[in-house]
PDB file of N, CA and C in Angstrom:
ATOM      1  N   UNK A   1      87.717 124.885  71.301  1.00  0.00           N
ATOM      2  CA  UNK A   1      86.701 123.858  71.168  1.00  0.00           C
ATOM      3  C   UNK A   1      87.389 122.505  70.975  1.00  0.00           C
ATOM      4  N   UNK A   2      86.944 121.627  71.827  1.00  0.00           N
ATOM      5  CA  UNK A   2      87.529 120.700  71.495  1.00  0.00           C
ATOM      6  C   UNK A   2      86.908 119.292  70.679  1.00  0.00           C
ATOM      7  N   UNK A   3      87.317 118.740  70.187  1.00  0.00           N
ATOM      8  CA  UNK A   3      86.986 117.214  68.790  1.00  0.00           C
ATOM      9  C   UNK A   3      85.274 116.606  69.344  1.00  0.00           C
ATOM     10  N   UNK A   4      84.867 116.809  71.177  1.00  0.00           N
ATOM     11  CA  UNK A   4      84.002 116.264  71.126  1.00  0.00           C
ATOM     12  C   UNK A   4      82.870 116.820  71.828  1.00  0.00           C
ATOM     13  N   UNK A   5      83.448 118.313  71.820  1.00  0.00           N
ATOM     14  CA  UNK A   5      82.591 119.741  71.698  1.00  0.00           C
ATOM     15  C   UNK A   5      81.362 119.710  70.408  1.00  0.00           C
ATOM     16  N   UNK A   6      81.860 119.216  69.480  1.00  0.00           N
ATOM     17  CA  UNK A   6      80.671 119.236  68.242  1.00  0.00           C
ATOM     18  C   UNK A   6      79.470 118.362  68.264  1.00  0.00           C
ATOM     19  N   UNK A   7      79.891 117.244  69.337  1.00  0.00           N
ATOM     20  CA  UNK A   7      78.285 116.209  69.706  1.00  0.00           C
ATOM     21  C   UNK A   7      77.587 116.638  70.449  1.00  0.00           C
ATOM     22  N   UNK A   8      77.764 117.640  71.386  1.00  0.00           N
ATOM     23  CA  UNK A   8      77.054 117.882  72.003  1.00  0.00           C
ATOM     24  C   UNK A   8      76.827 119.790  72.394  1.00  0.00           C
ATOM     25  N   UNK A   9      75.870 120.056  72.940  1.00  0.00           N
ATOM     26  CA  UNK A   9      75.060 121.184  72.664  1.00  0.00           C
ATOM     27  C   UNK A   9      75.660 122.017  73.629  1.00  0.00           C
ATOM     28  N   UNK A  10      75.801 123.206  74.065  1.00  0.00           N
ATOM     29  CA  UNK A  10      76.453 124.183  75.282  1.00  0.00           C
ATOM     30  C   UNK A  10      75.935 123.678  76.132  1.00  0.00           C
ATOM     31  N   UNK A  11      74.621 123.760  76.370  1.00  0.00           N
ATOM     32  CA  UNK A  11      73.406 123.259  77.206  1.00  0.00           C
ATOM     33  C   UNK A  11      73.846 122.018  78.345  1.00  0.00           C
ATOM     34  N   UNK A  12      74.356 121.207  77.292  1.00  0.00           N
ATOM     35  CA  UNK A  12      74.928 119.974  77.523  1.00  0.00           C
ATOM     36  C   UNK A  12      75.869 119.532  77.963  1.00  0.00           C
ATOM     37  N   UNK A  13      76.665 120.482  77.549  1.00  0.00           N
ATOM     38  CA  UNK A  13      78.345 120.783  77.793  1.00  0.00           C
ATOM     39  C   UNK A  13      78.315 121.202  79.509  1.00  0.00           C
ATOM     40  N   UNK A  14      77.717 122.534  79.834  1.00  0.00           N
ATOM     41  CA  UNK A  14      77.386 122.592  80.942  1.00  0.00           C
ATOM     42  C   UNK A  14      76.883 121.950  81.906  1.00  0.00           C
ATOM     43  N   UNK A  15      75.478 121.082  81.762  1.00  0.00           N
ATOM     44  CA  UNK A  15      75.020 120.141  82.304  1.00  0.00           C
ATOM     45  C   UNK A  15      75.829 119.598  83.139  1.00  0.00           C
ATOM     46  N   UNK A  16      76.772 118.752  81.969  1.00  0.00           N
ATOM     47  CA  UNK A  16      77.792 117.297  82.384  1.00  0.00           C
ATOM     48  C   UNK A  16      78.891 117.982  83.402  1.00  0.00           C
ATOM     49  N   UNK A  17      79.382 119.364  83.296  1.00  0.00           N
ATOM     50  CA  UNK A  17      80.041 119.810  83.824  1.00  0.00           C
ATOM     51  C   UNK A  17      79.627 120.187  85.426  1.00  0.00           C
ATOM     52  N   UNK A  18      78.163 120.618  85.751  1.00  0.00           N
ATOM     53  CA  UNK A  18      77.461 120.449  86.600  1.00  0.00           C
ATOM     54  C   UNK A  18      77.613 118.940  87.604  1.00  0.00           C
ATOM     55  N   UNK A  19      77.294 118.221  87.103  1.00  0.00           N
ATOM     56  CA  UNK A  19      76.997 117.049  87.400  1.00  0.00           C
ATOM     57  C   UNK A  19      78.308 116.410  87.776  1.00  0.00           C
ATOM     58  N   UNK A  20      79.484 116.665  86.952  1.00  0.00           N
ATOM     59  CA  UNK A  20      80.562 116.122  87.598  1.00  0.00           C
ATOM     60  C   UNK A  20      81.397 117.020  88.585  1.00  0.00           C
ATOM     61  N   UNK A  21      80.482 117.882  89.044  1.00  0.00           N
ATOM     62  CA  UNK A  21      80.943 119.056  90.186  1.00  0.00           C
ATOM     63  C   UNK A  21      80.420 118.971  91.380  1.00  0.00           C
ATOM     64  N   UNK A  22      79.148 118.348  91.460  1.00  0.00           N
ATOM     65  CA  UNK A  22      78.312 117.865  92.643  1.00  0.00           C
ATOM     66  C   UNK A  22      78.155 116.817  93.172  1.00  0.00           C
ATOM     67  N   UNK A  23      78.941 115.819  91.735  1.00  0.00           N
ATOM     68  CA  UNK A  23      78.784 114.192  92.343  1.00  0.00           C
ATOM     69  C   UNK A  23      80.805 114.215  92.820  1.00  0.00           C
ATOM     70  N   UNK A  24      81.405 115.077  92.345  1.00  0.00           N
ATOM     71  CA  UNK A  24      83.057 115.017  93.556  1.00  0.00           C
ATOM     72  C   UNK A  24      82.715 115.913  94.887  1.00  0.00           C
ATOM     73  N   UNK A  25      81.867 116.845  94.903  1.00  0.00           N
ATOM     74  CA  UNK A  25      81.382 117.523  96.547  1.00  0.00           C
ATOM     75  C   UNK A  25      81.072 116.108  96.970  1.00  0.00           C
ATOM     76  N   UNK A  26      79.461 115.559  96.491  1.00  0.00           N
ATOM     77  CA  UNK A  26      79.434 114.332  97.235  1.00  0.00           C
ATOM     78  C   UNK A  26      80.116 113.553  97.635  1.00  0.00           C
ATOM     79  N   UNK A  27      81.031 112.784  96.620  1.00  0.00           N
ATOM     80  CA  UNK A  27      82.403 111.934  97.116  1.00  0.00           C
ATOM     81  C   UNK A  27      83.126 112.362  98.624  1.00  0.00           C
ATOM     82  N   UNK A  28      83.483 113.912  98.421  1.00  0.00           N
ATOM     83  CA  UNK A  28      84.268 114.407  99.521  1.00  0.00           C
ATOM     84  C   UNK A  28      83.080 114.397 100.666  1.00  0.00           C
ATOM     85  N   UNK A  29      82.453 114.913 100.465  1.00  0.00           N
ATOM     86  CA  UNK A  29      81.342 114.336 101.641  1.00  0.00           C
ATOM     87  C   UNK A  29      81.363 113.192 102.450  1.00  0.00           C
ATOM     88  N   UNK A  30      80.909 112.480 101.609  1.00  0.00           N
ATOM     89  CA  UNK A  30      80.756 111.452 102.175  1.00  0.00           C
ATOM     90  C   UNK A  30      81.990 110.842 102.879  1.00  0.00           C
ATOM     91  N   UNK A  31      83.010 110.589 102.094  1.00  0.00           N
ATOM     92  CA  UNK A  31      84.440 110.051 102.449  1.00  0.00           C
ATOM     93  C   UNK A  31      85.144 110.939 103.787  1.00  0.00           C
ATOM     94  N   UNK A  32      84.462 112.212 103.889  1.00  0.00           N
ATOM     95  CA  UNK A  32      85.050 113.067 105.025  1.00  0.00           C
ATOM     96  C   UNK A  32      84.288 112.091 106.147  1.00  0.00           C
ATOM     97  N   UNK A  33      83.414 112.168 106.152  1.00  0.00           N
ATOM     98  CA  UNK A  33      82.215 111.908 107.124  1.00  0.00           C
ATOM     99  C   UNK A  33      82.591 110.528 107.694  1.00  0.00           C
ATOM    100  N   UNK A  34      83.032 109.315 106.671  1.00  0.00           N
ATOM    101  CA  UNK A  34      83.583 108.352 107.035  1.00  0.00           C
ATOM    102  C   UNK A  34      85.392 108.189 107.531  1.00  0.00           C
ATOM    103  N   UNK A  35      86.130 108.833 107.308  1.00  0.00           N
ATOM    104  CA  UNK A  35      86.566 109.250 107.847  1.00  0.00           C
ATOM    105  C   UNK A  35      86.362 109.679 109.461  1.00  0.00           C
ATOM    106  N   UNK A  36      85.513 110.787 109.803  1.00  0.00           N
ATOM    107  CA  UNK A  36      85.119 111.333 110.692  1.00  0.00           C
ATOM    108  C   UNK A  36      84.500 110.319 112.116  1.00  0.00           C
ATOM    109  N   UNK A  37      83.931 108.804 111.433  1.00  0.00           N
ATOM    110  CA  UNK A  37      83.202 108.259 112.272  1.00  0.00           C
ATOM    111  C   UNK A  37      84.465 106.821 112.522  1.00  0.00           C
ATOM    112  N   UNK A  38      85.498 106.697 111.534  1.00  0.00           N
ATOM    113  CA  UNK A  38      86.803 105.975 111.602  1.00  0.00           C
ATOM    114  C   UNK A  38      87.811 106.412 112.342  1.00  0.00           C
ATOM    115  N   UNK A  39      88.037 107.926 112.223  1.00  0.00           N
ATOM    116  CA  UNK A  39      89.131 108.498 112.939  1.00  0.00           C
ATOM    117  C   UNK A  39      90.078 108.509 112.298  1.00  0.00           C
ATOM    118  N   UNK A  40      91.448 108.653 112.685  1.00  0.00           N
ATOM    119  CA  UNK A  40      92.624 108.576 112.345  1.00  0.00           C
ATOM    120  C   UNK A  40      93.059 106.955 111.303  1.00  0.00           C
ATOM    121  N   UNK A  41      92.568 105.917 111.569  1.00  0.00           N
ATOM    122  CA  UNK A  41      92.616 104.794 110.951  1.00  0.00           C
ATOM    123  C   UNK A  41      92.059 104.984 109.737  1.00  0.00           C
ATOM    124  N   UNK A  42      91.180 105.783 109.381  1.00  0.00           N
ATOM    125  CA  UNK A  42      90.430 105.669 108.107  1.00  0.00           C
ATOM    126  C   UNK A  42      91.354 106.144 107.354  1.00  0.00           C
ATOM    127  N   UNK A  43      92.115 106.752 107.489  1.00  0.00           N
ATOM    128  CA  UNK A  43      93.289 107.514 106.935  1.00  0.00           C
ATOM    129  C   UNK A  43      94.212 106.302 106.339  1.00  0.00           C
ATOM    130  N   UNK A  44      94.506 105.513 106.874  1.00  0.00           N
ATOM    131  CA  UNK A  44      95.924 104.120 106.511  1.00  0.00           C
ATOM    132  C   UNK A  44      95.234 102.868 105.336  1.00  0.00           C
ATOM    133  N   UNK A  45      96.281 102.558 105.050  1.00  0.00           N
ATOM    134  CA  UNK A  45      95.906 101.901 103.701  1.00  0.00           C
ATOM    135  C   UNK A  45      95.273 100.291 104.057  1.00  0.00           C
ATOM    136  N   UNK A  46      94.516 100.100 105.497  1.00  0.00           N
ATOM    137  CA  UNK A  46      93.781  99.322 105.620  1.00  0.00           C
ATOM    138  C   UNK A  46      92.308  99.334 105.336  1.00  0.00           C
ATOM    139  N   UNK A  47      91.808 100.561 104.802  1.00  0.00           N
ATOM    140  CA  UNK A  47      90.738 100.900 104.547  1.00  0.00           C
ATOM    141  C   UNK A  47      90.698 101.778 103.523  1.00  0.00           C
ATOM    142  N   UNK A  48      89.690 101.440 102.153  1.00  0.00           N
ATOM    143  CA  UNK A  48      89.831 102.346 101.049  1.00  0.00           C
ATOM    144  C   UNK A  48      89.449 103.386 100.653  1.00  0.00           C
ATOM    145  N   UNK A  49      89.249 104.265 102.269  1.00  0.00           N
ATOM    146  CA  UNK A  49      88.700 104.796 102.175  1.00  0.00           C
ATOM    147  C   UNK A  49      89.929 106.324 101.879  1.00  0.00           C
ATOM    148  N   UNK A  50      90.787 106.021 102.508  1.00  0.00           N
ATOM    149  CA  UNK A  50      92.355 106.763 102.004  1.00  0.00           C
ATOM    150  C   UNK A  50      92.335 106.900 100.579  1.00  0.00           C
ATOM    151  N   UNK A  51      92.104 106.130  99.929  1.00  0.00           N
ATOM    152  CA  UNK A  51      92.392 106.181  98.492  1.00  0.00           C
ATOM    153  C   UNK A  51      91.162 107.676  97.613  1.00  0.00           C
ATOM    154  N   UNK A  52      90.131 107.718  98.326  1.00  0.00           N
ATOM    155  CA  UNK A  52      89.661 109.089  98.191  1.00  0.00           C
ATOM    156  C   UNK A  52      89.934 110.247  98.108  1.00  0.00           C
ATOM    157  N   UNK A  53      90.760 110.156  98.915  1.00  0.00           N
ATOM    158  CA  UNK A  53      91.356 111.709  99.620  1.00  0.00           C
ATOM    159  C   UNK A  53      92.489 112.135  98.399  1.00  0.00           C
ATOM    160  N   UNK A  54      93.231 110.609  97.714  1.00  0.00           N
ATOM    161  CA  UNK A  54      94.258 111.144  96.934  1.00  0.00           C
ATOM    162  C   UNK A  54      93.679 111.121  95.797  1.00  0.00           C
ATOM    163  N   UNK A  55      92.583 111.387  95.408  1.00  0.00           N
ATOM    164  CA  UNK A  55      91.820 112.013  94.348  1.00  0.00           C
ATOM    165  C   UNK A  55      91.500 113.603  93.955  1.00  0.00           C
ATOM    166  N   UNK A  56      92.453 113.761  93.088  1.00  0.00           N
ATOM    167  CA  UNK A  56      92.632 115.435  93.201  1.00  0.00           C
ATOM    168  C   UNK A  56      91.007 116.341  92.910  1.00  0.00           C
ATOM    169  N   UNK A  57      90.184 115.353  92.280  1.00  0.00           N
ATOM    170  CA  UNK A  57      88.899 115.720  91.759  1.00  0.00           C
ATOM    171  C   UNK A  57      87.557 115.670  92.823  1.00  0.00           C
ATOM    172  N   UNK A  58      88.032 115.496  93.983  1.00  0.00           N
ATOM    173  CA  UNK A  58      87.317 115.081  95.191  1.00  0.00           C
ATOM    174  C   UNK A  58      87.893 115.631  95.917  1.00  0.00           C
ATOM    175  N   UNK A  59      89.166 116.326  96.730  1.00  0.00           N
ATOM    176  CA  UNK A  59      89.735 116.847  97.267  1.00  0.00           C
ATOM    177  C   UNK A  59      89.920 118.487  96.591  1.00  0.00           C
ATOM    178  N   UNK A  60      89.427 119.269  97.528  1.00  0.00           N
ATOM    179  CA  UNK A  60      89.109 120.363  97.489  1.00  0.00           C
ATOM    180  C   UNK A  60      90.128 121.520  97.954  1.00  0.00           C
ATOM    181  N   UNK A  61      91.473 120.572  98.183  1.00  0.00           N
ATOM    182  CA  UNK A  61      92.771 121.130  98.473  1.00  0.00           C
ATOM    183  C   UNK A  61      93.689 121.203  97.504  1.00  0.00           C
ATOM    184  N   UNK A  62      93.881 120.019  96.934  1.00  0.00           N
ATOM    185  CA  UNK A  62      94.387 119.999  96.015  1.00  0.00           C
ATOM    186  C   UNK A  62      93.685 120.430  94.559  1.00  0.00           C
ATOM    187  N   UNK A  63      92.587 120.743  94.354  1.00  0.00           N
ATOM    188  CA  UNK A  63      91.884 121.435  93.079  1.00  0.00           C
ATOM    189  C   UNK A  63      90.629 121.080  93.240  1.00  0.00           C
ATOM    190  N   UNK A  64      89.456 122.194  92.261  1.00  0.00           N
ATOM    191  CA  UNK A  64      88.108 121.630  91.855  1.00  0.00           C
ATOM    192  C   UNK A  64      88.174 121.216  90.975  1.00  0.00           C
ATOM    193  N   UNK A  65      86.939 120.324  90.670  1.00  0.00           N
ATOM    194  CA  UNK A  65      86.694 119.429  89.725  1.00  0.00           C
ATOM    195  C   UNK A  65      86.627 119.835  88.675  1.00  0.00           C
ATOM    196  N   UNK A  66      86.900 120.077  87.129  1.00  0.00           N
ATOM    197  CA  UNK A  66      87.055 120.534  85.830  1.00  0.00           C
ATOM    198  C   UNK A  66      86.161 120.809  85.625  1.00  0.00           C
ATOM    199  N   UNK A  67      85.516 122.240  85.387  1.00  0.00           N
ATOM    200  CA  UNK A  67      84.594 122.642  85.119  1.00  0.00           C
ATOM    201  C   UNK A  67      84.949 123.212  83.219  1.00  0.00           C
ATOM    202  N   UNK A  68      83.606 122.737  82.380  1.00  0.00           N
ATOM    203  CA  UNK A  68      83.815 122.716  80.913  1.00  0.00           C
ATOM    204  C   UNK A  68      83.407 124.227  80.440  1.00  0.00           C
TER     205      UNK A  68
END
């Protein structure tokens, strides 16, 4: 258990854990998709959209998102 396990309820605990599991699918979603309609360029550090991908919490290769 951790220090800020005691403010809040299992219920709750889960919830947030939910929620920050569906809003990094979305991220990767979306950022694939743009990507997808950019091409190969969306990829290079002229567009921020690169900077997504090296988000280990959004990238579904490198790990899922921390589930509590």
């Amino acid at each position: 258990m951790k220090s800020n396990d005691i403010f809040y309820s299992e219920e709750e605990i889960k919830f947030r854990a939910e929620v920050k599991e569906y809003a990094a699918e979305d991220v990767f979603r979306i950022t694939n998709n743009a990507v997808q309609i950019l091409g190969g360029v969306g990829l290079t550090k002229d567009y921020p959209i690169e900077g997504f991908f090296e988000m280990p919490e959004v990238c579904p290769l490198l790990g899922e998102p921390t589930k509590s």
